[in-house]
N, C-alpha and C. Protein backbone atom coordinates (compact mmCIF):
# COMPACT_ATOMS: atom_id res chain seq x y z
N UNK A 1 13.35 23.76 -35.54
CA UNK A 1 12.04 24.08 -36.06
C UNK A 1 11.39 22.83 -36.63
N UNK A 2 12.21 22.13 -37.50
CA UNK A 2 11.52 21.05 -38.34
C UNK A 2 11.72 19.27 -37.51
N UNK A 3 12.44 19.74 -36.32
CA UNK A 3 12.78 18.84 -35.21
C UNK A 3 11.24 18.46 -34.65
N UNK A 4 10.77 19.65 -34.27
CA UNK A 4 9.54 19.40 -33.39
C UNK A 4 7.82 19.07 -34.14
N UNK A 5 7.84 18.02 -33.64
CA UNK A 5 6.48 17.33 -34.33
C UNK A 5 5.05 18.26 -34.50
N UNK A 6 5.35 19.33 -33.83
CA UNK A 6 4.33 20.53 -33.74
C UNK A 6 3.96 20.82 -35.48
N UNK A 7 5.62 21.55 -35.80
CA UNK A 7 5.95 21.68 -37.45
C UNK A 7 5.58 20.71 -38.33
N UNK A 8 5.37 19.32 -38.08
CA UNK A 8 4.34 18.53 -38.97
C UNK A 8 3.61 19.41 -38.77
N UNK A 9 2.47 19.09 -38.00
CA UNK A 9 0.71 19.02 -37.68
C UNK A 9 0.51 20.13 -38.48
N UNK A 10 1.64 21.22 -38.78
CA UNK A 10 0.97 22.72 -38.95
C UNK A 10 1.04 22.45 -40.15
N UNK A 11 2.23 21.99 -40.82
CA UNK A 11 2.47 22.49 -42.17
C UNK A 11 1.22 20.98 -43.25
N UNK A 12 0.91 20.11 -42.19
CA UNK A 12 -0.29 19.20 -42.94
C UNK A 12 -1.35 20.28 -42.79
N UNK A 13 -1.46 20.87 -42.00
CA UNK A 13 -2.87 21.40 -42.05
C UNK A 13 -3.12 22.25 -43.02
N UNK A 14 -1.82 23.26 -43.15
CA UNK A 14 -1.40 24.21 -44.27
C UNK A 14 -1.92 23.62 -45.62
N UNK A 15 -1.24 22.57 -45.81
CA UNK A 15 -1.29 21.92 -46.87
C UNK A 15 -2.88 21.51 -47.15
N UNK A 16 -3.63 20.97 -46.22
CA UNK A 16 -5.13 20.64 -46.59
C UNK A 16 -5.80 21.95 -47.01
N UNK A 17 -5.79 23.35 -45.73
CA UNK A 17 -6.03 24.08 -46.00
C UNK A 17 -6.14 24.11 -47.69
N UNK A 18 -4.75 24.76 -48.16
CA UNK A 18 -4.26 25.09 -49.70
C UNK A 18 -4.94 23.81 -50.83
N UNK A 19 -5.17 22.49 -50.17
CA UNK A 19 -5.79 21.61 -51.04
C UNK A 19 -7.17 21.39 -51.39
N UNK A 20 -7.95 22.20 -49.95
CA UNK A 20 -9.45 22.47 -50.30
C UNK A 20 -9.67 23.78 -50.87
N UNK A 21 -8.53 24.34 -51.31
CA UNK A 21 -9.14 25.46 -52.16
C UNK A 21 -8.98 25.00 -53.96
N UNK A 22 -8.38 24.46 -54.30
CA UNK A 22 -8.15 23.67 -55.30
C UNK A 22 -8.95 22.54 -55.88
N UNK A 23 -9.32 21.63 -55.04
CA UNK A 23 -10.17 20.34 -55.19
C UNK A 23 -11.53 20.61 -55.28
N UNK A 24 -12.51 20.54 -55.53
CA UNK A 24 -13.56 20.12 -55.17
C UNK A 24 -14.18 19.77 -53.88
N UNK A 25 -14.91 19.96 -53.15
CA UNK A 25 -15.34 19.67 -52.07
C UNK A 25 -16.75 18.81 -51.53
N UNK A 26 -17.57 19.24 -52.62
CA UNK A 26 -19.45 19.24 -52.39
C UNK A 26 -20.04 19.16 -53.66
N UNK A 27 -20.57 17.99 -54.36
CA UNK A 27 -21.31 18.22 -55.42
C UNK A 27 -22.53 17.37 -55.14
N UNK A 28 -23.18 18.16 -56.63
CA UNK A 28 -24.92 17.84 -56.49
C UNK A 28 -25.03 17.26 -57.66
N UNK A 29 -25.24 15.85 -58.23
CA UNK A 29 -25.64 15.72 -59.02
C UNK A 29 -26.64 16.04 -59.55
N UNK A 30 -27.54 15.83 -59.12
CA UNK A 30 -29.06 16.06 -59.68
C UNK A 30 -29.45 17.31 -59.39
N UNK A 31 -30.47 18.71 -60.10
CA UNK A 31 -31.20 18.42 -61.38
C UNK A 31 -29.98 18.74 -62.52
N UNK A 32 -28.94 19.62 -61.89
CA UNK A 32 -27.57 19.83 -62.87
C UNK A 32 -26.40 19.95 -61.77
N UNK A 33 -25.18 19.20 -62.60
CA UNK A 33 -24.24 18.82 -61.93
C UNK A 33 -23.81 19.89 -61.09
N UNK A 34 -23.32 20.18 -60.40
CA UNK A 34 -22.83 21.19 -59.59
C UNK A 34 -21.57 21.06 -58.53
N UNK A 35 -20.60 21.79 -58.57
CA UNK A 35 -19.27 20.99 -58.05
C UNK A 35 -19.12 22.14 -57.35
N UNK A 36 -18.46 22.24 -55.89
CA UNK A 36 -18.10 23.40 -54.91
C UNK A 36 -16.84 22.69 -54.88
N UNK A 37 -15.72 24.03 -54.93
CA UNK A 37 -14.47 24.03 -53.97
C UNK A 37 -14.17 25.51 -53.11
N UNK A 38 -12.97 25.35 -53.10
CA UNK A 38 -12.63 26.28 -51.58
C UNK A 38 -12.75 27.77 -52.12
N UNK A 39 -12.48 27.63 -53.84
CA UNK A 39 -12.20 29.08 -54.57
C UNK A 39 -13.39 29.68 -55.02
N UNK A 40 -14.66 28.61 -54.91
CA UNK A 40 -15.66 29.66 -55.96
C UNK A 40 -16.54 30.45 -54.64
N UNK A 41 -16.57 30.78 -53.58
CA UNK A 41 -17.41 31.14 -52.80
C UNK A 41 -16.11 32.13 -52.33
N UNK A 42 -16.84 33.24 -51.77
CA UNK A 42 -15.55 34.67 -50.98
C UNK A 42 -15.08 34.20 -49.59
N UNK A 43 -16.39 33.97 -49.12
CA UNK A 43 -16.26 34.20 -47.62
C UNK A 43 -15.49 32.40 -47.22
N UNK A 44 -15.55 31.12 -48.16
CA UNK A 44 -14.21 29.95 -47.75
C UNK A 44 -13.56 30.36 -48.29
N UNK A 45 -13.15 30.76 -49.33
CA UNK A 45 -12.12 31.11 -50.40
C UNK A 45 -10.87 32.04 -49.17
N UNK A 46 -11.68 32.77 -48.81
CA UNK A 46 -10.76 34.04 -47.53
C UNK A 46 -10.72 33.29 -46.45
N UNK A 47 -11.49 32.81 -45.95
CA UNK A 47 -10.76 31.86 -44.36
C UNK A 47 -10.06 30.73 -44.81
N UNK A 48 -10.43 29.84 -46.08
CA UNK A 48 -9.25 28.84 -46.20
C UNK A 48 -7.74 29.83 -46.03
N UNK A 49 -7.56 30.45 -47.30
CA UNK A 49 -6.36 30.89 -47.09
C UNK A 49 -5.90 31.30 -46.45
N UNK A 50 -6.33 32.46 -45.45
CA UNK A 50 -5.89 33.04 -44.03
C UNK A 50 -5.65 31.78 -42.91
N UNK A 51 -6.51 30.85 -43.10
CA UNK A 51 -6.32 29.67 -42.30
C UNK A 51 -4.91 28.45 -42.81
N UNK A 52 -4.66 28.50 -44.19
CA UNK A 52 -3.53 27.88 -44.42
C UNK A 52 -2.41 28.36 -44.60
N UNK A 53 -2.23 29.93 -44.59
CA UNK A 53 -1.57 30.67 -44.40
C UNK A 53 -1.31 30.94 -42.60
N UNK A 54 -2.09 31.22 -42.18
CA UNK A 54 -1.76 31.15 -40.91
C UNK A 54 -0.99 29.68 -40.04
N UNK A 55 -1.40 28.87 -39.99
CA UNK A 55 -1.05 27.33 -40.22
C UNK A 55 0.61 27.43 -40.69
N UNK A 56 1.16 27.96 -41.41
CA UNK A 56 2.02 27.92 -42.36
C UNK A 56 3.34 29.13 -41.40
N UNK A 57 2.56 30.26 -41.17
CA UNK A 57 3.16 31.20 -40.45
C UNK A 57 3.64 30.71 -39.08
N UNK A 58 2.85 30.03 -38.11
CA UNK A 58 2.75 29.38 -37.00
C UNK A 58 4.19 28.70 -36.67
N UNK A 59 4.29 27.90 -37.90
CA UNK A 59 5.37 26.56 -37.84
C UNK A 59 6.73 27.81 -37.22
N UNK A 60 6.78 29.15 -37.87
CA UNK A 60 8.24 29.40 -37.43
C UNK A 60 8.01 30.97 -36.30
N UNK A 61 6.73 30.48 -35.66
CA UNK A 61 6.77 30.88 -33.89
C UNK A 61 7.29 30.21 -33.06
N UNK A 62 8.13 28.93 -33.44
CA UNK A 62 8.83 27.88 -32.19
C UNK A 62 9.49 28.84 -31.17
N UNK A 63 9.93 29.75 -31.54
CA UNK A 63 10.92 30.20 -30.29
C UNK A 63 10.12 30.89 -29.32
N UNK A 64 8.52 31.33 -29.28
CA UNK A 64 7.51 31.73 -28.65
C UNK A 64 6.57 30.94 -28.55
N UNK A 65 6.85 29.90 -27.68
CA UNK A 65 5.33 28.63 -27.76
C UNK A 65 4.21 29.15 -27.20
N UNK A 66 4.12 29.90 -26.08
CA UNK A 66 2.70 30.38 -26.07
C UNK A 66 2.23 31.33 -26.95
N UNK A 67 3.12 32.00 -28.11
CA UNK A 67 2.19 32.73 -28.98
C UNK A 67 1.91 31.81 -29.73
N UNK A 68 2.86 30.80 -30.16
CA UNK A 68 2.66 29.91 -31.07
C UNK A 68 1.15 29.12 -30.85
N UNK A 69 0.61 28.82 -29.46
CA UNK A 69 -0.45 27.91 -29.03
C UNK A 69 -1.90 29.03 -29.31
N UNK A 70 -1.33 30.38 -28.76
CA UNK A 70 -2.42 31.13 -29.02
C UNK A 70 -2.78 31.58 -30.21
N UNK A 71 -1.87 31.71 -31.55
CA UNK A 71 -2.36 31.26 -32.82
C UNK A 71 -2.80 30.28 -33.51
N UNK A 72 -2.05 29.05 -32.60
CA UNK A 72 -3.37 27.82 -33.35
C UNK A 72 -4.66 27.37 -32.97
N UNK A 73 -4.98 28.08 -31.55
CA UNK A 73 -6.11 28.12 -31.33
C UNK A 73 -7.08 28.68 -31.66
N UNK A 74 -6.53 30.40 -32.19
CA UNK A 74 -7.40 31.37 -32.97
C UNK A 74 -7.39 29.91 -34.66
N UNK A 75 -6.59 29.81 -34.87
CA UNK A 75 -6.49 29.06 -36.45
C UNK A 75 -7.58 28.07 -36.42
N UNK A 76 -7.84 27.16 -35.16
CA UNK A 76 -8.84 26.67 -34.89
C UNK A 76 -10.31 26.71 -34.90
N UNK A 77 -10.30 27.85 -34.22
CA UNK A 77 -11.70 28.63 -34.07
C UNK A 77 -12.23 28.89 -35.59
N UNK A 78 -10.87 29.59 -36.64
CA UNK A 78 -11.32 29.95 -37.64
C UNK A 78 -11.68 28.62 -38.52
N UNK A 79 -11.41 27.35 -38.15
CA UNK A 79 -11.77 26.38 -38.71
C UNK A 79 -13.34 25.72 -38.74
N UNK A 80 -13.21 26.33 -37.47
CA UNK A 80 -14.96 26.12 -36.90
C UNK A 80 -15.54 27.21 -37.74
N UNK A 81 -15.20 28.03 -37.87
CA UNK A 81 -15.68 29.03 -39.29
C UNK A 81 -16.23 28.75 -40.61
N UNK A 82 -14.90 27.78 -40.74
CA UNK A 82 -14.99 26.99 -42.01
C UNK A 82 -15.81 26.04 -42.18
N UNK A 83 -15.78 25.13 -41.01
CA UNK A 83 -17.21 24.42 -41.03
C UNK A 83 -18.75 24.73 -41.13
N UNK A 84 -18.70 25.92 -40.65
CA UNK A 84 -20.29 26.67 -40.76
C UNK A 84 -20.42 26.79 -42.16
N UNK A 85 -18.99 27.42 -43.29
CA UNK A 85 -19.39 28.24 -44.59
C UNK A 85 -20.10 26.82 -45.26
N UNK A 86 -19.31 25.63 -44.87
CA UNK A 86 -19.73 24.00 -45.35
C UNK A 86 -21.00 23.91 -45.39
N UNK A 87 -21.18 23.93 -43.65
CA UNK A 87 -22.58 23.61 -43.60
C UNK A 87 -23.46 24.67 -44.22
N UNK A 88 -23.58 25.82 -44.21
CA UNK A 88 -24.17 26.31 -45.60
C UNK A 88 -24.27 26.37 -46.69
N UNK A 89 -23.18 25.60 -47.52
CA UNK A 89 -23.26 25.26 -49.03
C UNK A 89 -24.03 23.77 -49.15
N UNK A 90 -23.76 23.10 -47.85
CA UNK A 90 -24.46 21.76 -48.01
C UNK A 90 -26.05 22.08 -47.90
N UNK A 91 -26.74 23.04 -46.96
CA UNK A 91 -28.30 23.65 -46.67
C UNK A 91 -28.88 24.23 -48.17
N UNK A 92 -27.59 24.66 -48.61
CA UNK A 92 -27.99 25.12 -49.92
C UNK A 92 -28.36 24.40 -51.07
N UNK A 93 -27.62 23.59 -51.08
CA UNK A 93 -27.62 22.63 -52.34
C UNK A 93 -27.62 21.01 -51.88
N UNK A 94 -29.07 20.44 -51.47
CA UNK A 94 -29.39 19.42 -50.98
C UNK A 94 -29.36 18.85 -51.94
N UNK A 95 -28.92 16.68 -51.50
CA UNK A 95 -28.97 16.08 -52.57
C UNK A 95 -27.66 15.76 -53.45
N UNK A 96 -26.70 16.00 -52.33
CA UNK A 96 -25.28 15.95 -53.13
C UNK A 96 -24.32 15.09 -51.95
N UNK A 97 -22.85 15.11 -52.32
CA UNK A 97 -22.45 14.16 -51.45
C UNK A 97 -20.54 15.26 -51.26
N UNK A 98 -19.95 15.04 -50.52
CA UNK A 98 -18.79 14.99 -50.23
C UNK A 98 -17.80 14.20 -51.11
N UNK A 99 -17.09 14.93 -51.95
CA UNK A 99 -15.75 13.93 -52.47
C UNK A 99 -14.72 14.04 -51.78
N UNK A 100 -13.81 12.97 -52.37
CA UNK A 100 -12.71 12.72 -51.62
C UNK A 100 -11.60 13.59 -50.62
N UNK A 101 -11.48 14.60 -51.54
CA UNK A 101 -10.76 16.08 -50.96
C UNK A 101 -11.08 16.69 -50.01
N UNK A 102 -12.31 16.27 -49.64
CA UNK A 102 -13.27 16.78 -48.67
C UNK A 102 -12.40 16.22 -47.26
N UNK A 103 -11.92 15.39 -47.08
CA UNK A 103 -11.03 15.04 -45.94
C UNK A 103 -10.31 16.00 -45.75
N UNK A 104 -9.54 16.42 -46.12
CA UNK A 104 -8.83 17.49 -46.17
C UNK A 104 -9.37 18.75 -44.90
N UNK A 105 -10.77 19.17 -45.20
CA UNK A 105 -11.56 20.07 -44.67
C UNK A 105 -11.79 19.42 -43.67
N UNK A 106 -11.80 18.26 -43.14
CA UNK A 106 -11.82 17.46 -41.73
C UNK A 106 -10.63 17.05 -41.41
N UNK A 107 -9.54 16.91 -41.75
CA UNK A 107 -8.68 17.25 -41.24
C UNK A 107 -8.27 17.86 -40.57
N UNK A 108 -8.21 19.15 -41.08
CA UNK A 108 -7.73 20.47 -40.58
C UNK A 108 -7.58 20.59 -39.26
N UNK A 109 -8.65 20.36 -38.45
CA UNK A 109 -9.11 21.23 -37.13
C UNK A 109 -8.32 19.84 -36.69
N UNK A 110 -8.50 18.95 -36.80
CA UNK A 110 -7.57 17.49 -35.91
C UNK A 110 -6.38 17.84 -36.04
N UNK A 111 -5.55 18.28 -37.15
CA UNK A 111 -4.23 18.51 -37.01
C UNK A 111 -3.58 19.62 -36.12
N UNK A 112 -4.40 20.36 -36.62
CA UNK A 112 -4.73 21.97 -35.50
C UNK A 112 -4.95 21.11 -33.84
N UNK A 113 -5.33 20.52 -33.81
CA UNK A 113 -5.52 19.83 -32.28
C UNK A 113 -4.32 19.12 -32.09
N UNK A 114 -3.69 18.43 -32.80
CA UNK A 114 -2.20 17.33 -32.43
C UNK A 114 -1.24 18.73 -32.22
N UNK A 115 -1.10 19.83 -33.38
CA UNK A 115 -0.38 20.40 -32.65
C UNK A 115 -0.27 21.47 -31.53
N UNK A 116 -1.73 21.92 -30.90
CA UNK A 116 -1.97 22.15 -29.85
C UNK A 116 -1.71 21.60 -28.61
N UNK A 117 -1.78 20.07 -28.60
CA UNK A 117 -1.23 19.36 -27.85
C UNK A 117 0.40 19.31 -27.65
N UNK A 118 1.21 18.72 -28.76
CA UNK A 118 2.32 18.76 -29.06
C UNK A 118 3.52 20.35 -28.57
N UNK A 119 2.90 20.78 -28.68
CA UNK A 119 3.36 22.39 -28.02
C UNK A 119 3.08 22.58 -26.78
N UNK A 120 1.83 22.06 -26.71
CA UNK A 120 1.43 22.29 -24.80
C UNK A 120 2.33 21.35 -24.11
N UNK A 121 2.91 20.19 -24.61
CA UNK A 121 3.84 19.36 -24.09
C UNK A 121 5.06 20.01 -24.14
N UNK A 122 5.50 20.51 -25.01
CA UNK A 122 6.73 21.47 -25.39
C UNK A 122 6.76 22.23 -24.16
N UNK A 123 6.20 23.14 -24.09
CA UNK A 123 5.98 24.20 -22.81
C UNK A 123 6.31 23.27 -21.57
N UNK A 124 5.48 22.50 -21.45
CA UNK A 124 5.60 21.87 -19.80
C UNK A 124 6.87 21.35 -20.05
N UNK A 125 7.51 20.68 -20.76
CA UNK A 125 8.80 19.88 -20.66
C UNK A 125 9.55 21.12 -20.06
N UNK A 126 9.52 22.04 -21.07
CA UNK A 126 10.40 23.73 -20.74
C UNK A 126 10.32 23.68 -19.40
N UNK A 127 9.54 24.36 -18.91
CA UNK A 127 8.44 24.34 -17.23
C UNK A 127 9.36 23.45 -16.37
N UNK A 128 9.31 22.12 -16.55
CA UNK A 128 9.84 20.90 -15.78
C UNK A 128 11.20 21.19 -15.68
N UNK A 129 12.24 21.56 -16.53
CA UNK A 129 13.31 21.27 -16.77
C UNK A 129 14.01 22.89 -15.74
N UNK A 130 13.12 23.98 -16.22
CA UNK A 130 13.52 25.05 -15.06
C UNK A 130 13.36 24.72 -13.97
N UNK A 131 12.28 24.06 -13.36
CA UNK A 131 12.52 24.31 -11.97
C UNK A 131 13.54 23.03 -11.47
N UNK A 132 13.88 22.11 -12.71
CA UNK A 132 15.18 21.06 -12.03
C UNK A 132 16.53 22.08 -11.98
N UNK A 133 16.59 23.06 -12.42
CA UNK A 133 17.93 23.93 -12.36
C UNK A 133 17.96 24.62 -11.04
């Protein structure tokens, strides 16, 4: 399980996931300070976690790689989710900037992609190695 480089990608993403709900994400300085993270809004607050929770669940589908690929692709999609709730807190509250933690939330979907890849290689190696038998 913790052999295959897949189990990184997931359990970083997990981890950003769980870190943009914690951190800060989006603030406005001006006309009053104003700080967004992953917890004060419902609708990121519920796809982060389902998304770093899912992420998290994923890592120990190894023994089913195509369910495993077809949950990180749904995990994906829901990331593109996550980017919309962004881009609506940013439409909302013009005049502010991204902090550091905010990587994290760009992360995500790239790691979600290495191990999409990393598994799709998994599979074909599988693939290759049956039809040498």
């Amino acid at each position: 399980m913790i052999q295959r480089i897949q189990s990184i990608w997931l359990l970083l993403a997990s981890a950003a996931a769980f870190s943009a709900l914690r951190f800060p994400f989006y603030y406005t300085p001006v006309p009053a300070a104003f700080e967004v993270s992953g917890s004060q809004q419902y609708s990121t607050l519920l796809t982060l976690a389902f998304s770093g929770c899912l992420s998290f669940i994923t890592i120990f589908l190894y023994g089913n790689r195509m369910l495993q690929l077809k949950v990180v692709i749904l995990n994906l999609l829901l990331s593109g989710l996550i980017g919309y709730f962004i881009y609506k807190v940013v439409l909302d509250h013009p005049g502010g900037g991204f902090t550091l933690p905010s990587a994290a939330l760009f992360l995500m979907p790239l790691l979600q992609i290495f191990a999409i890849i990393r598994i799709y290689k998994d599979e074909r190696m599988v693939k290759e190695s049956d039809r040498l038998r």
